[in-house]
PDB file of N, CA and C in Angstrom:
ATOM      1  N   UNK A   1      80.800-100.380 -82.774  1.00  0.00           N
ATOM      2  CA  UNK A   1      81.422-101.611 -82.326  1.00  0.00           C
ATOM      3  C   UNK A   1      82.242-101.356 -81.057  1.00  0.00           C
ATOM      4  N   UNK A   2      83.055-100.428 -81.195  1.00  0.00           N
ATOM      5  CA  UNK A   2      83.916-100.043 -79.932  1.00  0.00           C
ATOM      6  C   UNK A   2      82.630 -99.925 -78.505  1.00  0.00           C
ATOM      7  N   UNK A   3      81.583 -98.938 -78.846  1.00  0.00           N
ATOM      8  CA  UNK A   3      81.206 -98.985 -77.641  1.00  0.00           C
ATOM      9  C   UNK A   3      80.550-100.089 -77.287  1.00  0.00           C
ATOM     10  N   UNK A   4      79.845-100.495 -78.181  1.00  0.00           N
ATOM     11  CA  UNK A   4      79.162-102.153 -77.446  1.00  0.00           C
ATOM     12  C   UNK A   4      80.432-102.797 -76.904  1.00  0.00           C
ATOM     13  N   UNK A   5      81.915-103.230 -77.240  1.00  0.00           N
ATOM     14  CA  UNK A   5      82.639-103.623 -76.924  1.00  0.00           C
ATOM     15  C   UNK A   5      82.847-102.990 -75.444  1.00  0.00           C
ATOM     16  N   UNK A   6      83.267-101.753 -74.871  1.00  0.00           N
ATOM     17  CA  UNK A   6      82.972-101.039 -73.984  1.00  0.00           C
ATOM     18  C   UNK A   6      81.960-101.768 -72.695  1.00  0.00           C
ATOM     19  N   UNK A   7      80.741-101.193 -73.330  1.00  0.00           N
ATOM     20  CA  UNK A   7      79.578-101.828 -72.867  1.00  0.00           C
ATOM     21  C   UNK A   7      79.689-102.978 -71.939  1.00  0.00           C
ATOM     22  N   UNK A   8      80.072-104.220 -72.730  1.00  0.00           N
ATOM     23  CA  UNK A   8      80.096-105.254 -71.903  1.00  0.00           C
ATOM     24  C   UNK A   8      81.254-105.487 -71.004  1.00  0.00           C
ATOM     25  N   UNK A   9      82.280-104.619 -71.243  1.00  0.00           N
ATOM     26  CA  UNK A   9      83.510-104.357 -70.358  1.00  0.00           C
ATOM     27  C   UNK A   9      83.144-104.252 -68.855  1.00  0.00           C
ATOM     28  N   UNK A  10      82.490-102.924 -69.031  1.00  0.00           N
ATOM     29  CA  UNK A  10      81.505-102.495 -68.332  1.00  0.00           C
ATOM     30  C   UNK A  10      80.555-102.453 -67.478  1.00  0.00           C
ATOM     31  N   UNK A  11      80.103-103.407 -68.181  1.00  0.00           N
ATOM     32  CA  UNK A  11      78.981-104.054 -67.610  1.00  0.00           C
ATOM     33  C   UNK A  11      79.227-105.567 -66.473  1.00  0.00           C
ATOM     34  N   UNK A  12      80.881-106.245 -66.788  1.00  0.00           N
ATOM     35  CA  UNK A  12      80.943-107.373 -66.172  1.00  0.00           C
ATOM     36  C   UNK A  12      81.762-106.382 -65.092  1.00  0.00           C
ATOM     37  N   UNK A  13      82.841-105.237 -65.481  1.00  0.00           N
ATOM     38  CA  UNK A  13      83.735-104.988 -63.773  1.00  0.00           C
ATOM     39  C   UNK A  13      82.942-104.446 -63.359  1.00  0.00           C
ATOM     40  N   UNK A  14      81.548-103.621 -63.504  1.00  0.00           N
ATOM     41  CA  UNK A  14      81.141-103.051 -62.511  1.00  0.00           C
ATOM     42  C   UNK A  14      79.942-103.826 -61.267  1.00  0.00           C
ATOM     43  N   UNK A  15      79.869-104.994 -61.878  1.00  0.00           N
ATOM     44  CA  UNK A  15      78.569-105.598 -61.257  1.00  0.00           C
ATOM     45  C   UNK A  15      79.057-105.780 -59.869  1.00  0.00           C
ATOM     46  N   UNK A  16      78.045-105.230 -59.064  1.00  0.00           N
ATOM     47  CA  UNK A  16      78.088-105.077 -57.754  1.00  0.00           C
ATOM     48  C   UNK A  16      78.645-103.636 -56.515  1.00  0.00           C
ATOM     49  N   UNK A  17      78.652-102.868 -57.615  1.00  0.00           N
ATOM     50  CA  UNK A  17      79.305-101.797 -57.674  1.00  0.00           C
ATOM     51  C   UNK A  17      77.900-100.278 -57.824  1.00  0.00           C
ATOM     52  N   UNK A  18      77.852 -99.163 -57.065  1.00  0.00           N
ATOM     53  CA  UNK A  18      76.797 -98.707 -57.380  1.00  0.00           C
ATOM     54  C   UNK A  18      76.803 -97.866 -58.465  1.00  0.00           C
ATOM     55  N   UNK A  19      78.036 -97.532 -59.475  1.00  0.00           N
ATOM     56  CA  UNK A  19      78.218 -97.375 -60.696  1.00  0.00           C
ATOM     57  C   UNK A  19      77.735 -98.109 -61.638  1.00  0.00           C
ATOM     58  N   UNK A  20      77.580 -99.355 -61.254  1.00  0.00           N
ATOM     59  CA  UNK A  20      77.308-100.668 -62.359  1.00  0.00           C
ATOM     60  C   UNK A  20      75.843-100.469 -62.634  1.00  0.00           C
ATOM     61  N   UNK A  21      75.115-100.120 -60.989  1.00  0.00           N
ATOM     62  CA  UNK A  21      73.990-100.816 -61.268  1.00  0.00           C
ATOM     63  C   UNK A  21      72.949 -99.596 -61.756  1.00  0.00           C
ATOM     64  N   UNK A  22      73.664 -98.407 -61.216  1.00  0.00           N
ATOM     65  CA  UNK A  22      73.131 -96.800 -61.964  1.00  0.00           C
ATOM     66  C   UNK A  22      73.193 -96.843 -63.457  1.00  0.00           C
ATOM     67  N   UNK A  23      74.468 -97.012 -63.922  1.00  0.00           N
ATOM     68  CA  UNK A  23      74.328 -96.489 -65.360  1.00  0.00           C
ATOM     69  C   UNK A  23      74.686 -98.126 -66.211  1.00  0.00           C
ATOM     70  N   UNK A  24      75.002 -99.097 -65.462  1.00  0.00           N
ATOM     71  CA  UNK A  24      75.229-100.552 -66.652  1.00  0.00           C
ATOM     72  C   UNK A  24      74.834-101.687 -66.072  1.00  0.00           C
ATOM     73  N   UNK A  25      73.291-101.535 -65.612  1.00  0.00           N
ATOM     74  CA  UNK A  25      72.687-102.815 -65.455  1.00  0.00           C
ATOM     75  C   UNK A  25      72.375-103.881 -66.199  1.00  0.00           C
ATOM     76  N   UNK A  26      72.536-103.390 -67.646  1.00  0.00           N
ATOM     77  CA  UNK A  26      72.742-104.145 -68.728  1.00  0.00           C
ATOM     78  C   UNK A  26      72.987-103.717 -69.951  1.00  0.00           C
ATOM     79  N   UNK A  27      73.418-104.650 -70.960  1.00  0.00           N
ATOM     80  CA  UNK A  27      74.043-103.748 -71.615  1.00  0.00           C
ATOM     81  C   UNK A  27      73.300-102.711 -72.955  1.00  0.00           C
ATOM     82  N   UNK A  28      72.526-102.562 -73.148  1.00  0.00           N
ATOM     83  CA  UNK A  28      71.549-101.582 -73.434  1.00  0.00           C
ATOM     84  C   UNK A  28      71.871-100.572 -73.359  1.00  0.00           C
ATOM     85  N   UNK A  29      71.249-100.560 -71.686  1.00  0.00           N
ATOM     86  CA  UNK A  29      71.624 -99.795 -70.940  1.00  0.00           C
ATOM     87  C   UNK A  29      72.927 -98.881 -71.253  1.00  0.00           C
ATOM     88  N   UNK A  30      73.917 -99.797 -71.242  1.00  0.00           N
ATOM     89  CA  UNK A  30      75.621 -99.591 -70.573  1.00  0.00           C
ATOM     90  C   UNK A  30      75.912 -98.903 -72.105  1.00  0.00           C
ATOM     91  N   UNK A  31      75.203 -99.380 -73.496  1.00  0.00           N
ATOM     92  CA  UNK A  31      75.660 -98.982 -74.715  1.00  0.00           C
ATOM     93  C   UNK A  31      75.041 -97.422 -74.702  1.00  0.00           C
ATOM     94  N   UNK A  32      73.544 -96.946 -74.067  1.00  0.00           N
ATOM     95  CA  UNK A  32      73.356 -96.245 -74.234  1.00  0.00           C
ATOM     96  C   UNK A  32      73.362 -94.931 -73.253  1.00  0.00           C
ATOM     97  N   UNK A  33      73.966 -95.050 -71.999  1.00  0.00           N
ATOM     98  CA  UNK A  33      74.480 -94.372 -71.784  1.00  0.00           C
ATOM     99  C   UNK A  33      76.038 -93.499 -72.029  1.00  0.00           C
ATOM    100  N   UNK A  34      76.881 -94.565 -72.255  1.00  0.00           N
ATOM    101  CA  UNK A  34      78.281 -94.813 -73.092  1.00  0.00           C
ATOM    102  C   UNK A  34      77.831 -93.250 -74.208  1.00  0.00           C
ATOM    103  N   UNK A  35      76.337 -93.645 -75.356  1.00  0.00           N
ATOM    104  CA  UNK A  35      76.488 -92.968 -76.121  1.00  0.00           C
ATOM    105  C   UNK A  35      76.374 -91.421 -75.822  1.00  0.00           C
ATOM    106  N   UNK A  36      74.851 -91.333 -74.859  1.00  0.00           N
ATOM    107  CA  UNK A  36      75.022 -90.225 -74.519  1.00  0.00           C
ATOM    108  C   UNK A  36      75.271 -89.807 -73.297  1.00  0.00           C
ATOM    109  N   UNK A  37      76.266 -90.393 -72.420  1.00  0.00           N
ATOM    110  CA  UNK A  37      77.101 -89.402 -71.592  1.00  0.00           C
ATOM    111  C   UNK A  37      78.236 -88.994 -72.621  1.00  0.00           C
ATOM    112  N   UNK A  38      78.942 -89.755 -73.255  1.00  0.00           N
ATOM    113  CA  UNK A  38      80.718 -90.112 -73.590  1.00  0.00           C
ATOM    114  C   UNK A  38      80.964 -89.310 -74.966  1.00  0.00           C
ATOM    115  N   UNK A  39      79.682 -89.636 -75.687  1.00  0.00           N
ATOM    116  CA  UNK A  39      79.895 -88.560 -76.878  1.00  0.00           C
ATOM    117  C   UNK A  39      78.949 -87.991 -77.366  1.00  0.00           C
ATOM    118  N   UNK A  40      77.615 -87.669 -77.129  1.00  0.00           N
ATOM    119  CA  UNK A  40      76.614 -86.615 -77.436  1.00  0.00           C
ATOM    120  C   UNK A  40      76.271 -86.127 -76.085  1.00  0.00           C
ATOM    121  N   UNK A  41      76.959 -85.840 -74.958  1.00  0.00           N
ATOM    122  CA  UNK A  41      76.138 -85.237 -74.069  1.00  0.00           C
ATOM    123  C   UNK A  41      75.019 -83.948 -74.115  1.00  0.00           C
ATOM    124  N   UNK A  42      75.696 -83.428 -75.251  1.00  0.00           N
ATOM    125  CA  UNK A  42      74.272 -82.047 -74.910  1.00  0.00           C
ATOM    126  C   UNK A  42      73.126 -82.483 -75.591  1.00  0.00           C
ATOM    127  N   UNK A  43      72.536 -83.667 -76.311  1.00  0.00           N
ATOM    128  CA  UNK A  43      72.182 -83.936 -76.862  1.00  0.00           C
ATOM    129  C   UNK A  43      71.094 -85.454 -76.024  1.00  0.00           C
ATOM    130  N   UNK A  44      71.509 -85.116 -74.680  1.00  0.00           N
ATOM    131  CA  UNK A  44      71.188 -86.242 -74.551  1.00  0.00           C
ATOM    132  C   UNK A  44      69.689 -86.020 -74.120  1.00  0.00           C
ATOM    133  N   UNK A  45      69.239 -84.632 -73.414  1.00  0.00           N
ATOM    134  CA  UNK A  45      67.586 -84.671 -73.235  1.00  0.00           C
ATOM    135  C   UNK A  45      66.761 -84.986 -74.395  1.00  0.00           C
ATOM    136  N   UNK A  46      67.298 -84.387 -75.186  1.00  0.00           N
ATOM    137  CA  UNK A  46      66.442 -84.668 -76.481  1.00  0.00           C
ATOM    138  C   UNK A  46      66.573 -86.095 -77.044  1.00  0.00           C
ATOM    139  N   UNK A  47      67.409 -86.728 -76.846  1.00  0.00           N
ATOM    140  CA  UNK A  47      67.207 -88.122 -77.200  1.00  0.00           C
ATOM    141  C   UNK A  47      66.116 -88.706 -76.472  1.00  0.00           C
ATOM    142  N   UNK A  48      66.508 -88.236 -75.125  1.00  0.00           N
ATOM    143  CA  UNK A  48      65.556 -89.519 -74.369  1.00  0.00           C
ATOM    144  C   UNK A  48      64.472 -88.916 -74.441  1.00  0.00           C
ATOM    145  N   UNK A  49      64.066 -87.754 -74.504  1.00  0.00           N
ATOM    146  CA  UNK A  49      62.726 -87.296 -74.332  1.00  0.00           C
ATOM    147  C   UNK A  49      62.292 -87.777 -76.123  1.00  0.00           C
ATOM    148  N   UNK A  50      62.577 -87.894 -77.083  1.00  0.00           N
ATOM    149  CA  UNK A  50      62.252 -88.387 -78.326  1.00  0.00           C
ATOM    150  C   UNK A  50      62.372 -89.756 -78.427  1.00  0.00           C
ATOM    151  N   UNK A  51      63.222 -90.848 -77.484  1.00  0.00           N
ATOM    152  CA  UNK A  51      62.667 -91.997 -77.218  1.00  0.00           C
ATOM    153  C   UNK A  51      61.645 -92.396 -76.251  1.00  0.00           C
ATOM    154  N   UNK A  52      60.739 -91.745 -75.968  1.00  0.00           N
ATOM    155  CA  UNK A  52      59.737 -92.043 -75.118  1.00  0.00           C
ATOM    156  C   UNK A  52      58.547 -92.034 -76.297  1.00  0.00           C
ATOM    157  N   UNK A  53      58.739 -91.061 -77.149  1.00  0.00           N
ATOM    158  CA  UNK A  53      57.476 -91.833 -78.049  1.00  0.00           C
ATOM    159  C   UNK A  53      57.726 -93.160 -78.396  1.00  0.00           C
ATOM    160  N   UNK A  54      58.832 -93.602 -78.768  1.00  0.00           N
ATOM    161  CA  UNK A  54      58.739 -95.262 -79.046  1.00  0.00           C
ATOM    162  C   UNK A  54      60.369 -96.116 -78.644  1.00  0.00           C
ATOM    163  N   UNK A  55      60.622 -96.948 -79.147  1.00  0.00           N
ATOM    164  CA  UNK A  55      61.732 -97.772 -79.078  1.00  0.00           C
ATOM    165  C   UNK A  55      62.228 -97.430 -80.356  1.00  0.00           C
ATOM    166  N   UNK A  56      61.249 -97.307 -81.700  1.00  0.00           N
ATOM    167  CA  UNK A  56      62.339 -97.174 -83.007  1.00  0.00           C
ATOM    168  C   UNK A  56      62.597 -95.748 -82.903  1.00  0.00           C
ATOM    169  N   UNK A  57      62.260 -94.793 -82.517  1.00  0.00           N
ATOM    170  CA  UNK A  57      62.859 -93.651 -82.330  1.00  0.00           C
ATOM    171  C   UNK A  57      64.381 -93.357 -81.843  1.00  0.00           C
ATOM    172  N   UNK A  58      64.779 -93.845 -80.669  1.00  0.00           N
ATOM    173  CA  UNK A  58      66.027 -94.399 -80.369  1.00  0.00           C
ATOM    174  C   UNK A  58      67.385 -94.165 -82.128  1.00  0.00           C
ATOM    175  N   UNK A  59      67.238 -95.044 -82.381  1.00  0.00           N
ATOM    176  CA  UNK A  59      68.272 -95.130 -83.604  1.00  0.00           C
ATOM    177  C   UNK A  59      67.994 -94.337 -84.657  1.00  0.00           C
ATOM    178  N   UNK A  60      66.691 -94.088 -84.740  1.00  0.00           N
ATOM    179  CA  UNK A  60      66.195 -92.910 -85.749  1.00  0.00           C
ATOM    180  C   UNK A  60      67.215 -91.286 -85.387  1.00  0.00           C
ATOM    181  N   UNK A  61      66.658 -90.908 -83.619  1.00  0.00           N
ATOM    182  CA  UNK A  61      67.549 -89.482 -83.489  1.00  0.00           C
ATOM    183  C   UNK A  61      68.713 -89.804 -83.241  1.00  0.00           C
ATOM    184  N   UNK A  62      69.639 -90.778 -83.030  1.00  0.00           N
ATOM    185  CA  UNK A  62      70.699 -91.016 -82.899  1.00  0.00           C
ATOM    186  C   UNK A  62      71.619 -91.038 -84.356  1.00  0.00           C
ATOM    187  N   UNK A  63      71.207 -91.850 -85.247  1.00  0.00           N
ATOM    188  CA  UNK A  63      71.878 -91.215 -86.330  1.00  0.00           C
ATOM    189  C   UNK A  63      71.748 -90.128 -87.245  1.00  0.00           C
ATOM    190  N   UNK A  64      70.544 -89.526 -86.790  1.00  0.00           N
ATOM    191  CA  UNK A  64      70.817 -88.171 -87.074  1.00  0.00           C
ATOM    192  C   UNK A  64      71.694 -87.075 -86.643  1.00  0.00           C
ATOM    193  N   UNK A  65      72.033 -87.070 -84.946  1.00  0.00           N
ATOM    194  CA  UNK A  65      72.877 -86.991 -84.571  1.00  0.00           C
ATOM    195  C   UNK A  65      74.649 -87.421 -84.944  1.00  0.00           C
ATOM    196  N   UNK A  66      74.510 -88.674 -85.305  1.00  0.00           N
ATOM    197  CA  UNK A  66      75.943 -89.284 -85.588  1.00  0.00           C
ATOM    198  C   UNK A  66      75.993 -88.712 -87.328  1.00  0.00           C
ATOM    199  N   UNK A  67      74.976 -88.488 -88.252  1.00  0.00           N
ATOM    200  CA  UNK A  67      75.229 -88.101 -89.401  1.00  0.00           C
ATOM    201  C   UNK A  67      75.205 -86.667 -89.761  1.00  0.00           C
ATOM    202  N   UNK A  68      74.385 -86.019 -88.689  1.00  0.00           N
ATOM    203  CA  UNK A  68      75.035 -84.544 -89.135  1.00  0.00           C
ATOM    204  C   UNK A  68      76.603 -84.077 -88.265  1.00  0.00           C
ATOM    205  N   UNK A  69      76.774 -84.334 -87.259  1.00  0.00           N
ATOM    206  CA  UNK A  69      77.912 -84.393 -86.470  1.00  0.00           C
ATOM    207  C   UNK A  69      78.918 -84.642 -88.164  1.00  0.00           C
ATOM    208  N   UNK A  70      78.748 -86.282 -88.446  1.00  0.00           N
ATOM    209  CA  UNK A  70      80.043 -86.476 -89.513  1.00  0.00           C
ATOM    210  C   UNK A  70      80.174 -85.360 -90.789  1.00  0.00           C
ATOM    211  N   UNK A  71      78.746 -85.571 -91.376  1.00  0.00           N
ATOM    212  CA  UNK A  71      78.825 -84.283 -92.267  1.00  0.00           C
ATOM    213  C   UNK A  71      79.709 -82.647 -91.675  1.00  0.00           C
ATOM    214  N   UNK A  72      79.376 -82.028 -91.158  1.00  0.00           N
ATOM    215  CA  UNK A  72      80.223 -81.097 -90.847  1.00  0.00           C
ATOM    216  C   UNK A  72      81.104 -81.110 -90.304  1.00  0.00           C
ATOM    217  N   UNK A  73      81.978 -82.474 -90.009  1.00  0.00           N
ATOM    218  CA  UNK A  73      83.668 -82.843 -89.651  1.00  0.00           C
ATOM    219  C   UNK A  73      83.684 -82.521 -91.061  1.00  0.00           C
ATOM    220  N   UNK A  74      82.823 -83.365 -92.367  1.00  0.00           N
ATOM    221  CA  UNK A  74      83.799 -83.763 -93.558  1.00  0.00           C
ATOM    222  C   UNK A  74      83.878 -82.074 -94.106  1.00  0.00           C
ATOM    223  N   UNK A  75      82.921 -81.632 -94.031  1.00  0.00           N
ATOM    224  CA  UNK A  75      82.913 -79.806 -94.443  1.00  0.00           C
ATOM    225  C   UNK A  75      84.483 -79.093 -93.775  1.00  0.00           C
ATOM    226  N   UNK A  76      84.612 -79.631 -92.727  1.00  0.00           N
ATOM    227  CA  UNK A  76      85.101 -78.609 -92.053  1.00  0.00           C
ATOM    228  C   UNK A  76      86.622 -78.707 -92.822  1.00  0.00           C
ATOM    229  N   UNK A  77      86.544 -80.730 -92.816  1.00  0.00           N
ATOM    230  CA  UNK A  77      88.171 -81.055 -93.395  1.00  0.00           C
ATOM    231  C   UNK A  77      88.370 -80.560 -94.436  1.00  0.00           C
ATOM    232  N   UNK A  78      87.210 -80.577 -95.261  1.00  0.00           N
ATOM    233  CA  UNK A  78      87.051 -79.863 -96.674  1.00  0.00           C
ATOM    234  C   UNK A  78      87.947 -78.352 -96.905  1.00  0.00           C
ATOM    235  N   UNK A  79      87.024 -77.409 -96.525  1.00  0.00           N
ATOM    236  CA  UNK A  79      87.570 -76.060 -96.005  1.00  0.00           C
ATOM    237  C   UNK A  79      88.937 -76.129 -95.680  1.00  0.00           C
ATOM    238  N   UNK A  80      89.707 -76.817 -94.348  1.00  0.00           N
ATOM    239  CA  UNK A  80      90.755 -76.780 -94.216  1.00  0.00           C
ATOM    240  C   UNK A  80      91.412 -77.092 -95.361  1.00  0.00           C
ATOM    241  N   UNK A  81      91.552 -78.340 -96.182  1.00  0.00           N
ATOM    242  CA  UNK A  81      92.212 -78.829 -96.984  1.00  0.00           C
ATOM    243  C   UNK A  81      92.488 -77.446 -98.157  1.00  0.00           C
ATOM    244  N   UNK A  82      91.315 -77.042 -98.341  1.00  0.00           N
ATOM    245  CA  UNK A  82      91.044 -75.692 -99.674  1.00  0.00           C
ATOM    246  C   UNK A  82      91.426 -74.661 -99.206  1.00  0.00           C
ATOM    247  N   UNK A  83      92.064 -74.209 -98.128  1.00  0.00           N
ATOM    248  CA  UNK A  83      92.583 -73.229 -97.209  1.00  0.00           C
ATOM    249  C   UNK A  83      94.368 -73.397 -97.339  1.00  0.00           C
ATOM    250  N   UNK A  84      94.503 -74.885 -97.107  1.00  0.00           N
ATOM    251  CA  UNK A  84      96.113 -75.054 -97.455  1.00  0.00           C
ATOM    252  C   UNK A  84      96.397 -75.424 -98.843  1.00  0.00           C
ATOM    253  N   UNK A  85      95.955 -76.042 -99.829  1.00  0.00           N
ATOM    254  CA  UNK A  85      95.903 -75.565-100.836  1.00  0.00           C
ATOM    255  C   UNK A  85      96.548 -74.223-101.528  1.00  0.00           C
ATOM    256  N   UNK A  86      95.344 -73.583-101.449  1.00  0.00           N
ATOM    257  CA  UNK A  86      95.717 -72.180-101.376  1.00  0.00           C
ATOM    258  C   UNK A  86      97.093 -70.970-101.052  1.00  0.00           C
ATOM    259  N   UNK A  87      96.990 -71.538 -99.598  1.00  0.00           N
ATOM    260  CA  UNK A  87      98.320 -71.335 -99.086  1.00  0.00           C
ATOM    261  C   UNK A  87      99.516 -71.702 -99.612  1.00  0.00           C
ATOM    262  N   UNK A  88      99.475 -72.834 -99.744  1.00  0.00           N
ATOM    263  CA  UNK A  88     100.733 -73.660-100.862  1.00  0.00           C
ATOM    264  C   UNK A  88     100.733 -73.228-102.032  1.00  0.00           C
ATOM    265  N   UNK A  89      99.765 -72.628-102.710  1.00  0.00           N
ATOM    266  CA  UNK A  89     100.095 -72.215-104.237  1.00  0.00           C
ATOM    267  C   UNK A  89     100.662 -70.660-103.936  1.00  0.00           C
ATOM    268  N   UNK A  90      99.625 -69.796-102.953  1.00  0.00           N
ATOM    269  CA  UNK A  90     100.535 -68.537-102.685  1.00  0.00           C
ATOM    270  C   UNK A  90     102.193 -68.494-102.403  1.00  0.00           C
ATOM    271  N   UNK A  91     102.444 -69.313-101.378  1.00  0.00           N
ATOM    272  CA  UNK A  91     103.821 -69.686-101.078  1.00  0.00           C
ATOM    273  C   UNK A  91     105.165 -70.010-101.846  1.00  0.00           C
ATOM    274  N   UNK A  92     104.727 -70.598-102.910  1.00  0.00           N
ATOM    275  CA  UNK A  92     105.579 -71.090-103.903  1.00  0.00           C
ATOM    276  C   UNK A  92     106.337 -70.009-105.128  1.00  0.00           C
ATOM    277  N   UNK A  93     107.499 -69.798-104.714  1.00  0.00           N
ATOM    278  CA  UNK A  93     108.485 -68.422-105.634  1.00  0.00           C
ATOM    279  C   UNK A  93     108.097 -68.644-107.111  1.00  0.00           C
ATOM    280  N   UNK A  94     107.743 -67.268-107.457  1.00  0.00           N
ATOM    281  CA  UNK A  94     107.723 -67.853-108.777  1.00  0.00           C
ATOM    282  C   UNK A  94     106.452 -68.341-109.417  1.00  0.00           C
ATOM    283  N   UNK A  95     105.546 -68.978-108.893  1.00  0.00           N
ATOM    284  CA  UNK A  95     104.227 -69.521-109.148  1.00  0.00           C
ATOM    285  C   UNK A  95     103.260 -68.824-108.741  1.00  0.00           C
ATOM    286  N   UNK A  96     103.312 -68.089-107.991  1.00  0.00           N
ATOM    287  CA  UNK A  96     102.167 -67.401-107.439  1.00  0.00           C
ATOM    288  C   UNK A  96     100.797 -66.877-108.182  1.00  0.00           C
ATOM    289  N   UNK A  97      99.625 -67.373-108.336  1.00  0.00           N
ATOM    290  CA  UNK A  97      98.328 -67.488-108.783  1.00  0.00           C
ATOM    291  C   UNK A  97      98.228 -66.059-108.845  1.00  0.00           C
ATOM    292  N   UNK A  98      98.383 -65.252-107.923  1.00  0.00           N
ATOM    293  CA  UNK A  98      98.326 -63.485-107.740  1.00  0.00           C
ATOM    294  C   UNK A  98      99.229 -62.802-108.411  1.00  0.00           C
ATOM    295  N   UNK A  99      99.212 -62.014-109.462  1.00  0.00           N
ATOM    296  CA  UNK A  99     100.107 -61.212-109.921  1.00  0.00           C
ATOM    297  C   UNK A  99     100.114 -59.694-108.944  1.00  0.00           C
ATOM    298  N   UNK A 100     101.790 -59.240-108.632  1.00  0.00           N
ATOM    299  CA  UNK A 100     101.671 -58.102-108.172  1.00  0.00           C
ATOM    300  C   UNK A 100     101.529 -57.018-109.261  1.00  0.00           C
ATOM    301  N   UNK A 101     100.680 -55.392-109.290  1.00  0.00           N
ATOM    302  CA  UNK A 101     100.712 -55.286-109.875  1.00  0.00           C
ATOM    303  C   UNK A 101     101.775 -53.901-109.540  1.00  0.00           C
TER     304      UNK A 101
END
């Protein structure tokens, strides 16, 4: 939503402009460059070269992209979270999960 919102931002200050008419001649366009300059750039040959077999391809490698990207944020928060955890039970006088021996 944000970037279509973007998009048409976009797309109306730049008209007439040779920014506008390179990357947001319309908004398609303006959404899908947005996606892959702004937040998949390394990712972006392979998009377009995998949207040239078709048009439904497009949203097909793109949320694969946007769903493994999220999956390994949620891993990562995961880990962190089970890391301080941890930490917090070591920390605590008296409670400590580890006996010295």
């Amino acid at each position: 939503m944000v970037v279509y919102v973007f998009a048409l931002i976009l797309r109306q200050v730049t008209v007439g402009y040779g920014v506008g008419t390179q990357y947001f001649s319309n908004v398609p366009q303006a959404v899908n460059n947005l996606l892959l300059y702004g937040i998949i750039p390394s990712q972006r040959d392979l998009v377009d070269a995998t949207s040239t077999v078709g048009a439904w391809m497009w949203p097909v490698i793109v949320f694969f992209f946007f769903f493994v990207s999220i999956t390994i944020m949620y891993m990562l928060v995961g880990v962190l979270v089970d890391v301080m955890r941890v930490t917090s039970q070591t920390e605590k006088p008296g409670d400590a999960p580890f006996e010295s021996v």
